[in-house]
PDB file of N, CA and C in Angstrom:
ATOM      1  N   UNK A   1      88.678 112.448 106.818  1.00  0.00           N
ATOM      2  CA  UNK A   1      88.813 111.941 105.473  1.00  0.00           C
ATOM      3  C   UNK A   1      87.845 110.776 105.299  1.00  0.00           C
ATOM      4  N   UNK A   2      87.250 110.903 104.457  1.00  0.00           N
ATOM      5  CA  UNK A   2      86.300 109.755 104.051  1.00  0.00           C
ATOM      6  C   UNK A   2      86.942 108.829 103.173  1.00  0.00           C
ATOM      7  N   UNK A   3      86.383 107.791 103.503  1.00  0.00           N
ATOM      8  CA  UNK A   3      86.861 106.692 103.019  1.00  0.00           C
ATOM      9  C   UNK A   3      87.170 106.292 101.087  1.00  0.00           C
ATOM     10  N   UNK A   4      85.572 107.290 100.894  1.00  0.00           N
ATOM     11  CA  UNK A   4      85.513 107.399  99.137  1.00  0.00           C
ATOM     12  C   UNK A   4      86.930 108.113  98.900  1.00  0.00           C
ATOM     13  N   UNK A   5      87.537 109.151  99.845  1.00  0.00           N
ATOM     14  CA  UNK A   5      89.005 109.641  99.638  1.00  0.00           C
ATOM     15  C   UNK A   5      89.990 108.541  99.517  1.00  0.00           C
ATOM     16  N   UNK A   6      89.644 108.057 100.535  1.00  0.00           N
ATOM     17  CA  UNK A   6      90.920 106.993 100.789  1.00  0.00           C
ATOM     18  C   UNK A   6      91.147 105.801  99.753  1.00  0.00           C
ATOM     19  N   UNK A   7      89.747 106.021  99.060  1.00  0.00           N
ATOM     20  CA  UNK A   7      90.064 104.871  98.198  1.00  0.00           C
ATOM     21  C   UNK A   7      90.434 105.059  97.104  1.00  0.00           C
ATOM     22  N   UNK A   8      90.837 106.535  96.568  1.00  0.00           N
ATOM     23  CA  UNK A   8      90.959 107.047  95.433  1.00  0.00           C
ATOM     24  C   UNK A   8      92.443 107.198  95.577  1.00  0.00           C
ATOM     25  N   UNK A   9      93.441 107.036  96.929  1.00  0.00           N
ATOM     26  CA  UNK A   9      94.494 107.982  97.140  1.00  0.00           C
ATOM     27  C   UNK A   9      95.481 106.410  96.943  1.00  0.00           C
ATOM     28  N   UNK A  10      96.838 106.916  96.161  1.00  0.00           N
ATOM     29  CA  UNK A  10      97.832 106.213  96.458  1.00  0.00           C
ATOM     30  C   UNK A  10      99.378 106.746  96.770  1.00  0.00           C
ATOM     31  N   UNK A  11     100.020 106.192  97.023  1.00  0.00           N
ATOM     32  CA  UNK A  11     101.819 106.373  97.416  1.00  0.00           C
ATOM     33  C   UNK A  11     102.343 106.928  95.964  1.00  0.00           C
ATOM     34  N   UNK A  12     102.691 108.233  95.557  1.00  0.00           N
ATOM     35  CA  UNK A  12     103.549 108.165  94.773  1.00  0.00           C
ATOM     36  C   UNK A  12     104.720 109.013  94.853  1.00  0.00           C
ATOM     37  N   UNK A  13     105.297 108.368  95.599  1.00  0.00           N
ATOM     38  CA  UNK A  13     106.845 108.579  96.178  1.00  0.00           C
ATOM     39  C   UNK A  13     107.327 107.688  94.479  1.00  0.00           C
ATOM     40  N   UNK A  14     108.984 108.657  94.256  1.00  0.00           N
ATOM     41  CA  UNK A  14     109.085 107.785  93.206  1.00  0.00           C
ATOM     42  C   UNK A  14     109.739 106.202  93.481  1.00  0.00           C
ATOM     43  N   UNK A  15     109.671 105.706  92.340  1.00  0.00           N
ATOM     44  CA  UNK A  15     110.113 104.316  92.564  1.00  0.00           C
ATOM     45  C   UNK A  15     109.081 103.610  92.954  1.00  0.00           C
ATOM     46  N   UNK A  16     107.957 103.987  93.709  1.00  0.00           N
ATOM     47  CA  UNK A  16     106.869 102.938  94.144  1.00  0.00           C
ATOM     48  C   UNK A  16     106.086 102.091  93.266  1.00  0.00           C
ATOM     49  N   UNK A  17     106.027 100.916  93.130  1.00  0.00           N
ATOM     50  CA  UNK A  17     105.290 100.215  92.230  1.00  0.00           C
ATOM     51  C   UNK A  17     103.781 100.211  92.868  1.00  0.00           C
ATOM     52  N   UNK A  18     104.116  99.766  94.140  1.00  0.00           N
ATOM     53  CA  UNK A  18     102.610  99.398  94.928  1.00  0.00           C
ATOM     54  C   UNK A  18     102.237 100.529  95.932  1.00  0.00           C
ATOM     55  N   UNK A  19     101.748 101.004  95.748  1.00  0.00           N
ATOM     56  CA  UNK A  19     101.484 102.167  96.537  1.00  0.00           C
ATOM     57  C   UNK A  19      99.500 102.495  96.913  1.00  0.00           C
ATOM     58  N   UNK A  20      99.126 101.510  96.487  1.00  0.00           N
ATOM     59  CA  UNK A  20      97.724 100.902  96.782  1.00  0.00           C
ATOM     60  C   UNK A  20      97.551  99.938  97.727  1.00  0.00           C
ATOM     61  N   UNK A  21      96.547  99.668  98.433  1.00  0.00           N
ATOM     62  CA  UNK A  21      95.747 100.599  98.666  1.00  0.00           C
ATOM     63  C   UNK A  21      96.757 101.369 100.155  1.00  0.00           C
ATOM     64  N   UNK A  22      96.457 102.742 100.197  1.00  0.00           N
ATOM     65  CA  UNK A  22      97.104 102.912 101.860  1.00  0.00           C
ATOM     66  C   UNK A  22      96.742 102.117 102.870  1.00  0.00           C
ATOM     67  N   UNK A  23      97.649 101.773 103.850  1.00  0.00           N
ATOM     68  CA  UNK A  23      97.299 101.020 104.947  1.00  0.00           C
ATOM     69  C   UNK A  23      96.868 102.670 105.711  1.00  0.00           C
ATOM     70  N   UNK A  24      95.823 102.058 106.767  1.00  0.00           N
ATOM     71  CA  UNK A  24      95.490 103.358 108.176  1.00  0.00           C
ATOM     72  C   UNK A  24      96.142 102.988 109.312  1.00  0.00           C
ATOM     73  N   UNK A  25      96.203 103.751 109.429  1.00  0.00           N
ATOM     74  CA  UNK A  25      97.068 104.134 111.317  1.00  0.00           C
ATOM     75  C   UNK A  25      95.941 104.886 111.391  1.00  0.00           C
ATOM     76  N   UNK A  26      94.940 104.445 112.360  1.00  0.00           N
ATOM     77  CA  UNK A  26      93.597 105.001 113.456  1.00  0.00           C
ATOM     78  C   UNK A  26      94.142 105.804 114.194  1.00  0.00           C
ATOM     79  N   UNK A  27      93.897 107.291 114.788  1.00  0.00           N
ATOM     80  CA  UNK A  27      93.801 107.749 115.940  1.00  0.00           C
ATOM     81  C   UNK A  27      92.375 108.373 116.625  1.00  0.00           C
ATOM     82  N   UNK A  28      92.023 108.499 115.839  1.00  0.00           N
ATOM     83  CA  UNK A  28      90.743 109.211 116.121  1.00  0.00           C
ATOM     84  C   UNK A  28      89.638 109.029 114.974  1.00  0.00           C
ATOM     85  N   UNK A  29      88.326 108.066 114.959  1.00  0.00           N
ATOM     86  CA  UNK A  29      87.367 108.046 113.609  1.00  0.00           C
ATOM     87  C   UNK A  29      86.343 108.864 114.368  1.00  0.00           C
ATOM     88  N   UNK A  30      85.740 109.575 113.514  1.00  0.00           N
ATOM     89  CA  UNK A  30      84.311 110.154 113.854  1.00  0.00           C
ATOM     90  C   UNK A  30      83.106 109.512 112.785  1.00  0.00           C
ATOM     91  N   UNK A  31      81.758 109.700 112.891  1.00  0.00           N
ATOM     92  CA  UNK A  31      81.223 109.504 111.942  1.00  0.00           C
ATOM     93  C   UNK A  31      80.067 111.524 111.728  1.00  0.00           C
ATOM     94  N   UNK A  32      79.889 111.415 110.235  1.00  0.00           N
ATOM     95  CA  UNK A  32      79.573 112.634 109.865  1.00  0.00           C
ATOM     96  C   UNK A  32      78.295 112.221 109.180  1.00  0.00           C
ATOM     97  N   UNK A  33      76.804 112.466 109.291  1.00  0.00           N
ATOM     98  CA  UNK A  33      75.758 112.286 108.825  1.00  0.00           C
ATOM     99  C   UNK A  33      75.894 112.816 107.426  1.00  0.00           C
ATOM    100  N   UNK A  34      75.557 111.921 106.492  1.00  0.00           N
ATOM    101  CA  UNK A  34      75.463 112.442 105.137  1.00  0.00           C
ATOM    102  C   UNK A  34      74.198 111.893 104.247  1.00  0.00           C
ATOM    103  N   UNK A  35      73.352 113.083 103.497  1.00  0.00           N
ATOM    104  CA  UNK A  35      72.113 112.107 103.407  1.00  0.00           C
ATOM    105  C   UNK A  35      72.423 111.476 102.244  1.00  0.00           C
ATOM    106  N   UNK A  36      71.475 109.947 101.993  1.00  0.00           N
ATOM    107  CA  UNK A  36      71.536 108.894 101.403  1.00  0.00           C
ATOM    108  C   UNK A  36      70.808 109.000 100.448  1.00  0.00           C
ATOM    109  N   UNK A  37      71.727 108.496  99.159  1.00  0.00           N
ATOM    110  CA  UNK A  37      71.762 108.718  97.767  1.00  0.00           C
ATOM    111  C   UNK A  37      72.102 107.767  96.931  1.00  0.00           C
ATOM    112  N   UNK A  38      70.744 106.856  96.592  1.00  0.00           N
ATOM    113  CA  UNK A  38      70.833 105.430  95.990  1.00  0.00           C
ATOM    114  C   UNK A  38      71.546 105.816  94.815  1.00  0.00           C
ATOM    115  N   UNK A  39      71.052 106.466  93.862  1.00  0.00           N
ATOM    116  CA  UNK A  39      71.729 106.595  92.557  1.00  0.00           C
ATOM    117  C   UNK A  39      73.402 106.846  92.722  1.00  0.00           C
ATOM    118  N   UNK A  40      73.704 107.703  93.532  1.00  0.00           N
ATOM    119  CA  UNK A  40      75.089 107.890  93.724  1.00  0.00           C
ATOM    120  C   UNK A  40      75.895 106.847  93.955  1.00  0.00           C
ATOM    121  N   UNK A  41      75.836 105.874  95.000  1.00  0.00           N
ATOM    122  CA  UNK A  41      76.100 104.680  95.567  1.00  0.00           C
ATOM    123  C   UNK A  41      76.016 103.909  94.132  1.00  0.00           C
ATOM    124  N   UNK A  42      74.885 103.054  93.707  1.00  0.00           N
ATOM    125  CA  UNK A  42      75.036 102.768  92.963  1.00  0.00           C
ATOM    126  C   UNK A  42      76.228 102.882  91.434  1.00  0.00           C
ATOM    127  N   UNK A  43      76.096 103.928  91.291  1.00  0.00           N
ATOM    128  CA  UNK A  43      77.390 104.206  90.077  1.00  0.00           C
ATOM    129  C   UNK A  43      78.795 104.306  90.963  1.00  0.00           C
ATOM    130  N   UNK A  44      78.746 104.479  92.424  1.00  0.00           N
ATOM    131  CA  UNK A  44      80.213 104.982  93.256  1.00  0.00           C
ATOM    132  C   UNK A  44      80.831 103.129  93.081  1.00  0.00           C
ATOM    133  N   UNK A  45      79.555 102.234  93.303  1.00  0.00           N
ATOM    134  CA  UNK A  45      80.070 100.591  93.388  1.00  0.00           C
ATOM    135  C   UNK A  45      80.715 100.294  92.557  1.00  0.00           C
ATOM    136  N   UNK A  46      80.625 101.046  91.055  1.00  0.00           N
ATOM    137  CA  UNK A  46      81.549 100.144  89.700  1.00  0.00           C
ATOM    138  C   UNK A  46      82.449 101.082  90.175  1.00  0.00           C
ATOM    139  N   UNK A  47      83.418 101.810  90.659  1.00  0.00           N
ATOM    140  CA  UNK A  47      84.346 102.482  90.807  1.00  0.00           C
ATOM    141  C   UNK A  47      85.356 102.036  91.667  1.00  0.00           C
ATOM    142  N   UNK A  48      84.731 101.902  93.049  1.00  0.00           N
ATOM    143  CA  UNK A  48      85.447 101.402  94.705  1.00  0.00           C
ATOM    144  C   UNK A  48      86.342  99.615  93.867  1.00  0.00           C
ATOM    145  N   UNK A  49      87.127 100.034  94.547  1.00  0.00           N
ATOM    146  CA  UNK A  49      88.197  99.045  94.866  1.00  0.00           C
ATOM    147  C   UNK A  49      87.655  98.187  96.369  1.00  0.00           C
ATOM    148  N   UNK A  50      86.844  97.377  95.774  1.00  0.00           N
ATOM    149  CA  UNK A  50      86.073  97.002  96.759  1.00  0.00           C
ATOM    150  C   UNK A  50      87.084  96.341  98.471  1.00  0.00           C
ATOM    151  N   UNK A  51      88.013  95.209  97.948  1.00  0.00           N
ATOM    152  CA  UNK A  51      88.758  95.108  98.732  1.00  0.00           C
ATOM    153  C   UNK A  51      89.670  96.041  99.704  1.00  0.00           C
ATOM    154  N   UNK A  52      89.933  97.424  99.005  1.00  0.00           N
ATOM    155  CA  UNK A  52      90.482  98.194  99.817  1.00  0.00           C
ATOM    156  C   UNK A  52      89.609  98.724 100.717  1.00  0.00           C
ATOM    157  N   UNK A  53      88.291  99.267 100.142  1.00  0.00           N
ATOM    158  CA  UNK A  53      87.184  99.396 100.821  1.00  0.00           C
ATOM    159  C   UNK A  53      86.925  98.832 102.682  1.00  0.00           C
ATOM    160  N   UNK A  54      87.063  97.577 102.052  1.00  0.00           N
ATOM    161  CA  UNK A  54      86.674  96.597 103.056  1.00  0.00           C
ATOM    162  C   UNK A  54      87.250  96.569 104.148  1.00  0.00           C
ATOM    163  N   UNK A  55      88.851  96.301 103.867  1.00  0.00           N
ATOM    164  CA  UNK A  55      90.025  96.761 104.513  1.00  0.00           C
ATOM    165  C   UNK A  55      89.876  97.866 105.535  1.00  0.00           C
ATOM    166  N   UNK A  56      89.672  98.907 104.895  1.00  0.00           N
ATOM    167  CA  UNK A  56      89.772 100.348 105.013  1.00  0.00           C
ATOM    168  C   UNK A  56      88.842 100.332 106.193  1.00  0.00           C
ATOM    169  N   UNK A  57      87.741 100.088 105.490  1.00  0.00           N
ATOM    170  CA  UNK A  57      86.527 100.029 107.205  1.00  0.00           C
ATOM    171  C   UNK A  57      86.174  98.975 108.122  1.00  0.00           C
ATOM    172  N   UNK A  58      87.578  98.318 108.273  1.00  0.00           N
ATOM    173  CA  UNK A  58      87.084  97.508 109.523  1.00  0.00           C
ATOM    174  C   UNK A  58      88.364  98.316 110.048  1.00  0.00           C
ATOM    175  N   UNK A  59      89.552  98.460 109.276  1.00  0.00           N
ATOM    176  CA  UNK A  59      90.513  99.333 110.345  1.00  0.00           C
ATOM    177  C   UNK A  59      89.681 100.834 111.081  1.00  0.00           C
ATOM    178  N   UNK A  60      88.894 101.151 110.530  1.00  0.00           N
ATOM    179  CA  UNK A  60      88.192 102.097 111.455  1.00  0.00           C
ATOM    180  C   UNK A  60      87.387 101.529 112.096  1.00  0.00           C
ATOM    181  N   UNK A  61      86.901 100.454 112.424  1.00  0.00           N
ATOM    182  CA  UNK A  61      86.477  99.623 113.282  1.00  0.00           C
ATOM    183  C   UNK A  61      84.503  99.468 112.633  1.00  0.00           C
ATOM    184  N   UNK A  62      84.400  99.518 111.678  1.00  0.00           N
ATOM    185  CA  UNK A  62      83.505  99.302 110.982  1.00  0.00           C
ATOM    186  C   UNK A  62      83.584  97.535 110.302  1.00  0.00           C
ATOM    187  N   UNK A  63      82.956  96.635 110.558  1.00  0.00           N
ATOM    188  CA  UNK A  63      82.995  95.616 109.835  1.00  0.00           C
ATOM    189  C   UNK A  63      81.147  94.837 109.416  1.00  0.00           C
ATOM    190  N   UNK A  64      80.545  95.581 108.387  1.00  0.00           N
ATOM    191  CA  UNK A  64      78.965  95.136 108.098  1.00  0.00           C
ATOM    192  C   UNK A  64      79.626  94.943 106.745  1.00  0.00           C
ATOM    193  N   UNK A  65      80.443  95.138 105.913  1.00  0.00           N
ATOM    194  CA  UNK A  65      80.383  95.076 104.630  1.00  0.00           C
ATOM    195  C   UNK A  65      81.275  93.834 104.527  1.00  0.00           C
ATOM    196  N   UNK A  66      80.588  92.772 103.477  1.00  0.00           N
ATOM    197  CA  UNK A  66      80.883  91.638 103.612  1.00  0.00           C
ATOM    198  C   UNK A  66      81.922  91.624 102.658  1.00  0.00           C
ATOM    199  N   UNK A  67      83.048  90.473 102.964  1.00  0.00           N
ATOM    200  CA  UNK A  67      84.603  90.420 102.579  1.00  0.00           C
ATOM    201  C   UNK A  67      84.579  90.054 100.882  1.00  0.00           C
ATOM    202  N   UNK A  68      83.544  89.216 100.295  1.00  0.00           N
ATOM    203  CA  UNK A  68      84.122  89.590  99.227  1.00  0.00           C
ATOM    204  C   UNK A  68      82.674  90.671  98.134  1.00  0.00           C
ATOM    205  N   UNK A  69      83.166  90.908  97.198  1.00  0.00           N
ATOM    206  CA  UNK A  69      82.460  91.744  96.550  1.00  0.00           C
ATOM    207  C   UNK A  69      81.352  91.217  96.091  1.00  0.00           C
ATOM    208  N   UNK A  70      80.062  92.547  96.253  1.00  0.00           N
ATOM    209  CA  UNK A  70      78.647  91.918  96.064  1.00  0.00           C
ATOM    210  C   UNK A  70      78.298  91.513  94.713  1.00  0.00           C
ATOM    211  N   UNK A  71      77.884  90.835  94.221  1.00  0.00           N
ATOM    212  CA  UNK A  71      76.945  90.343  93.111  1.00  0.00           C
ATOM    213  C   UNK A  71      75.831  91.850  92.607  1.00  0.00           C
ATOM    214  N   UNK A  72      76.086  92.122  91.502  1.00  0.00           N
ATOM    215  CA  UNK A  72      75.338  92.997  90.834  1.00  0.00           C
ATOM    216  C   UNK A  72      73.908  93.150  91.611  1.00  0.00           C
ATOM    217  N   UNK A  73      73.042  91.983  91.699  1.00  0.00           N
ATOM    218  CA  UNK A  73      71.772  92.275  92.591  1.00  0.00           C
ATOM    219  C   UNK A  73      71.538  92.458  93.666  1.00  0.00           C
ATOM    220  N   UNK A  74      73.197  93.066  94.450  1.00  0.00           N
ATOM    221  CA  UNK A  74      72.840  93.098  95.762  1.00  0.00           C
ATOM    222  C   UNK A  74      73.120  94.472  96.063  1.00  0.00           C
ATOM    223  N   UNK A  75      73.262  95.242  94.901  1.00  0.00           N
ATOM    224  CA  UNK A  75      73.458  96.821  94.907  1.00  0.00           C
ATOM    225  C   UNK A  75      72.129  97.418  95.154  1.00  0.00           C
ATOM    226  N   UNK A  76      71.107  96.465  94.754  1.00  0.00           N
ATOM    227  CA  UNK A  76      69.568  97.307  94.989  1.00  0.00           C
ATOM    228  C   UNK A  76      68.967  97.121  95.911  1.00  0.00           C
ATOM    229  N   UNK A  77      69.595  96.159  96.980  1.00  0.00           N
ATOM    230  CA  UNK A  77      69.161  96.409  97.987  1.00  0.00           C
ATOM    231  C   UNK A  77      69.416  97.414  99.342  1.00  0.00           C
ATOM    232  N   UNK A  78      68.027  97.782  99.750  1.00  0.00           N
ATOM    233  CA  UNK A  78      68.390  98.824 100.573  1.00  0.00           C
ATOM    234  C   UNK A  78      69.288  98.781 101.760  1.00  0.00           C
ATOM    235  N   UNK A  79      69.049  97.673 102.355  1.00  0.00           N
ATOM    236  CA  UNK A  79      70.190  97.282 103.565  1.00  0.00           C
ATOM    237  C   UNK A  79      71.658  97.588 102.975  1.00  0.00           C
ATOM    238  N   UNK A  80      72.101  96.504 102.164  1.00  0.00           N
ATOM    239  CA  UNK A  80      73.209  96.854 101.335  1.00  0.00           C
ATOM    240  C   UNK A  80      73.635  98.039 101.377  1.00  0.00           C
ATOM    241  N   UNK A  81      73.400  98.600 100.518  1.00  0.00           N
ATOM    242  CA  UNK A  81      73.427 100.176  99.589  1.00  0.00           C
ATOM    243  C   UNK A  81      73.383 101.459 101.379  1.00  0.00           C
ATOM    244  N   UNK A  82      72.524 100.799 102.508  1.00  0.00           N
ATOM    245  CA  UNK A  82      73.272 101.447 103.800  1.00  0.00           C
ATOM    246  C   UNK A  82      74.087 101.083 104.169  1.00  0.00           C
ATOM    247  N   UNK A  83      74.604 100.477 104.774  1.00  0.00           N
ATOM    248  CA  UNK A  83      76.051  99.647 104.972  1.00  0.00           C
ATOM    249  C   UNK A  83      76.857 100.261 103.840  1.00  0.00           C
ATOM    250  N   UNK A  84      76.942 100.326 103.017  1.00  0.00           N
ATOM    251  CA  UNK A  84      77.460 100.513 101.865  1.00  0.00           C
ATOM    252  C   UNK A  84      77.839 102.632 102.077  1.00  0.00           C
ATOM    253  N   UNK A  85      76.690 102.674 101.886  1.00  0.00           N
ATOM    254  CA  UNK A  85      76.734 104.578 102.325  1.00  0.00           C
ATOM    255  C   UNK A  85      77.629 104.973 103.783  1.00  0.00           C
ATOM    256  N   UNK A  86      77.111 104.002 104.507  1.00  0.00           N
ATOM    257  CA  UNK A  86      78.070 104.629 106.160  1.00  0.00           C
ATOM    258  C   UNK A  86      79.626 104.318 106.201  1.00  0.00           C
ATOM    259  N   UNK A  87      79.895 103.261 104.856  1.00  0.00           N
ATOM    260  CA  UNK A  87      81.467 103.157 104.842  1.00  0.00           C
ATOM    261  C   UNK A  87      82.050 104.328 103.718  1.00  0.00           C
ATOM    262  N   UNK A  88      81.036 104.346 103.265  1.00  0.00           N
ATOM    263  CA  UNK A  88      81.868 105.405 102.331  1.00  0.00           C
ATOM    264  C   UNK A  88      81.919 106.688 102.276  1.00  0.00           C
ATOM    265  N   UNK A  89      80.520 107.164 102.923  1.00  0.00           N
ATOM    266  CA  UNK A  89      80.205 108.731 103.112  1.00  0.00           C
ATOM    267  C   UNK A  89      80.562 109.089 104.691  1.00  0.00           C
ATOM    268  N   UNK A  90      80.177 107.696 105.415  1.00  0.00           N
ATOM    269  CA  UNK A  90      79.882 108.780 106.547  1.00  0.00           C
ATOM    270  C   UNK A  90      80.739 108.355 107.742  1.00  0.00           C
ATOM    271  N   UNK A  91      81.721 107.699 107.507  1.00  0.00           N
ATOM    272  CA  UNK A  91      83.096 107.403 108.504  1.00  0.00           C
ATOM    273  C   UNK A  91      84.478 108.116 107.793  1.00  0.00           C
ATOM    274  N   UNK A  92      84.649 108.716 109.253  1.00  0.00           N
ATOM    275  CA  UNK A  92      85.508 109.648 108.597  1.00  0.00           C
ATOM    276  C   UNK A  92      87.080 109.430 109.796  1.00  0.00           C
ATOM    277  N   UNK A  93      88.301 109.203 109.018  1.00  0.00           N
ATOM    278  CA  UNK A  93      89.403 109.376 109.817  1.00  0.00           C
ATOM    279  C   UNK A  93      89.678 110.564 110.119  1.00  0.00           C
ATOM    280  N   UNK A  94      89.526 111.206 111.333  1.00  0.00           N
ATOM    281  CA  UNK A  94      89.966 112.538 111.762  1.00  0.00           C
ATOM    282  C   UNK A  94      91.368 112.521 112.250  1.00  0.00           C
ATOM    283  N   UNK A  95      91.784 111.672 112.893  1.00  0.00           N
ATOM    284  CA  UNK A  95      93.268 111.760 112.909  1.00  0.00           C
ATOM    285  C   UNK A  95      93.740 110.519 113.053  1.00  0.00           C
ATOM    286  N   UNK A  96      95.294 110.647 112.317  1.00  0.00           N
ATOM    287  CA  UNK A  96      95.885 109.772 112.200  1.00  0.00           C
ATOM    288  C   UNK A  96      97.060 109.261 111.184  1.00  0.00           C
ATOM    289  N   UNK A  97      97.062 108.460 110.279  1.00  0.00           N
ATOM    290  CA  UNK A  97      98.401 108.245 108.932  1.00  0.00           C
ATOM    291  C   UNK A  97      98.108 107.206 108.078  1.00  0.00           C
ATOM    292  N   UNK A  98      98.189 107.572 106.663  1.00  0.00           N
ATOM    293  CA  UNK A  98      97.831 106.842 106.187  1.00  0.00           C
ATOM    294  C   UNK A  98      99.727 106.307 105.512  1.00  0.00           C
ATOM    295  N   UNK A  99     100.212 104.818 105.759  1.00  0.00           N
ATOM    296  CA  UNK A  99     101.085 104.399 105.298  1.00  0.00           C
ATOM    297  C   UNK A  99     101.374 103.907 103.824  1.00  0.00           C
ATOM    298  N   UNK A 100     102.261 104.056 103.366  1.00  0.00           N
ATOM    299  CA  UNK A 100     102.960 103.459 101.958  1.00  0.00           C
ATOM    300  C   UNK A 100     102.745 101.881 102.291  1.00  0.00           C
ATOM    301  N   UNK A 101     102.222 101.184 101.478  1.00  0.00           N
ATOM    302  CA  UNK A 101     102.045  99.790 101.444  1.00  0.00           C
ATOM    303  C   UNK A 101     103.714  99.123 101.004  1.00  0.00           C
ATOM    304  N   UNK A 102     104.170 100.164 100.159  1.00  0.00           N
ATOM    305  CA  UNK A 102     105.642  99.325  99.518  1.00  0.00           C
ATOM    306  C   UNK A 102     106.867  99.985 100.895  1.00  0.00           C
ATOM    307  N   UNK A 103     106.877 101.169 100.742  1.00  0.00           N
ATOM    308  CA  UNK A 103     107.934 102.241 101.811  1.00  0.00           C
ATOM    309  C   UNK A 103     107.467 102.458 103.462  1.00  0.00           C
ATOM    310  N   UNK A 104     106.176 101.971 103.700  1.00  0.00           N
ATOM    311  CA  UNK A 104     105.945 102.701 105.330  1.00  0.00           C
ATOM    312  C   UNK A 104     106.371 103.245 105.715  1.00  0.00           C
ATOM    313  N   UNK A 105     106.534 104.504 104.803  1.00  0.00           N
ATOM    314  CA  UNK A 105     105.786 106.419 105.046  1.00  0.00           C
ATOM    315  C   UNK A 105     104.791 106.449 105.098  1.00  0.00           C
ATOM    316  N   UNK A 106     105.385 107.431 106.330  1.00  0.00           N
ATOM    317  CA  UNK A 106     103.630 107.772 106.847  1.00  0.00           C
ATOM    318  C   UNK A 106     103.419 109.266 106.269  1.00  0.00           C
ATOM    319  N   UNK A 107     101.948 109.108 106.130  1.00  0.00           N
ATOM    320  CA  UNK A 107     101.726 110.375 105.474  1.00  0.00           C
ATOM    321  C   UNK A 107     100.300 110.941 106.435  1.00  0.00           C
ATOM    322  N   UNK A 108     100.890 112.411 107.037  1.00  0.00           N
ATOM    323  CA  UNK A 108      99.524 112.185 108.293  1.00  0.00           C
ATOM    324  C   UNK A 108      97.963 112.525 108.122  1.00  0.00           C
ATOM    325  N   UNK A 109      97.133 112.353 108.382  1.00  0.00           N
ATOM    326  CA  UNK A 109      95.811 112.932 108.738  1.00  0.00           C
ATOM    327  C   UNK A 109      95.940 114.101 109.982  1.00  0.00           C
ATOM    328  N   UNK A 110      95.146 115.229 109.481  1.00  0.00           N
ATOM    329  CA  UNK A 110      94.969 116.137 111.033  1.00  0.00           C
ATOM    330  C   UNK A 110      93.719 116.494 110.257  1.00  0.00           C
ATOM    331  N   UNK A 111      92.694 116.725 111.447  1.00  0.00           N
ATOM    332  CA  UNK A 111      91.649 117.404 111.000  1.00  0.00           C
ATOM    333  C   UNK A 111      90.909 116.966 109.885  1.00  0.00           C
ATOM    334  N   UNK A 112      90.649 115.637 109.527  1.00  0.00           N
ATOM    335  CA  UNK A 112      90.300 114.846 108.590  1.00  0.00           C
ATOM    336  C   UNK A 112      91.053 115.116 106.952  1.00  0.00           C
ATOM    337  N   UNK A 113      92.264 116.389 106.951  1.00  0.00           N
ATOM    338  CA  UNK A 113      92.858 116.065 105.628  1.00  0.00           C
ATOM    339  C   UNK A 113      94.252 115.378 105.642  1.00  0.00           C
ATOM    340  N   UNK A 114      94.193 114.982 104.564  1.00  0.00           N
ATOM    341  CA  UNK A 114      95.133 113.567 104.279  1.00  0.00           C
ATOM    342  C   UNK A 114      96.924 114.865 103.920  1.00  0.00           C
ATOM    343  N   UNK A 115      97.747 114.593 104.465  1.00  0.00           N
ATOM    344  CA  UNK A 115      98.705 115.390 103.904  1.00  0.00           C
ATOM    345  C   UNK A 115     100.113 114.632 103.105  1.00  0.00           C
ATOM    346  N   UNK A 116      99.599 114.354 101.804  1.00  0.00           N
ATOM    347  CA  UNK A 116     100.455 113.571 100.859  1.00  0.00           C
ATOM    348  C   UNK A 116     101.458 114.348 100.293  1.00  0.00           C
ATOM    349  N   UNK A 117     102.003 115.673 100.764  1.00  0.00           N
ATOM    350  CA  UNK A 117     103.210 116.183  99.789  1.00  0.00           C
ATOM    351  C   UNK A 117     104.685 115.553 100.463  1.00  0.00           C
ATOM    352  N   UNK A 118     104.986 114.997  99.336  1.00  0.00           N
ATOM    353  CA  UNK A 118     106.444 114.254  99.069  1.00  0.00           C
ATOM    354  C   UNK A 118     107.911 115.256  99.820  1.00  0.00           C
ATOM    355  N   UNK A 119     108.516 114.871 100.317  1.00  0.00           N
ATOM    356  CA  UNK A 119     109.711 115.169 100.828  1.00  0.00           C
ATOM    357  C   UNK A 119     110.726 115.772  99.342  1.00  0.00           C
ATOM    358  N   UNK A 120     111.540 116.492  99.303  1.00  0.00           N
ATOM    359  CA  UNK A 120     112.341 116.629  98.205  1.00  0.00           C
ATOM    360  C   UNK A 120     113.342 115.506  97.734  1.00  0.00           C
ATOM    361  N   UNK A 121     113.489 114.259  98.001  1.00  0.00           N
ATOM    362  CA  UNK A 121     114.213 113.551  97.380  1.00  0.00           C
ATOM    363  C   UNK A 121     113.533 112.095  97.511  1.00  0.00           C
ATOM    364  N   UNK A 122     111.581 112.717  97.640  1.00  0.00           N
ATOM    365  CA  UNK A 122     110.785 111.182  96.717  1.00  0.00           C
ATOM    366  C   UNK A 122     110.519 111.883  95.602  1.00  0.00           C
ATOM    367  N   UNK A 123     110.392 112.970  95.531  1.00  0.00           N
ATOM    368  CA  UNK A 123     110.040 113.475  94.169  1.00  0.00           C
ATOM    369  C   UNK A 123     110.620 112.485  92.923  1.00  0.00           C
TER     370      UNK A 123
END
């Protein structure tokens, strides 16, 4: 699961207010070559929840992306915008759980997909 996943995904067990961002339970990260795509990156930055982001890839043991969020002119740079691509495209949780921030349910990873279907009485 890539991280651009992870940052899109939340808890919605009912009743959850906070269910952002998932916490990770690591068992296994791989990284997956993906080629690099300024324009993409660029428009993916107004989107990312940068802090979860951040979060997200040092628990996979990634930490180049700096803690708080970049300044508009630092999207064009190329260093940046790599650092930036290897957290989002190309680290991938292959196994493991991603937890409820409010409930800690775990919800597992196998094989890099995320498996979020609800039990019959979070529905």
């Amino acid at each position: 699961m890539k991280l651009l996943t992870h940052n899109m995904l939340s808890s919605n067990i009912k009743g959850v207010t906070n269910g952002f961002p998932l916490l990770i339970e690591v068992e296994k990260v791989i990284e997956k070559p993906v080629d690099f795509n300024p324009d993409f990156l660029k428009n993916m930055f107004l989107k990312v929840d940068w802090k979860a982001l951040v979060d997200a890839s040092r628990s996979l043991g990634y930490a180049e992306l700096p803690e708080e969020t970049p300044e508009s002119s630092a999207i064009d740079s190329d260093d940046f915008l790599r650092k930036f691509h290897h957290a989002l495209l190309e680290l991938h949780l292959e196994e493991g759980a991603l937890v409820c921030p409010e409930t800690e349910r775990k919800f597992p990873v196998t094989k890099g997909i995320p498996n979020m279907l609800l039990h019959e009485d979070e529905v």
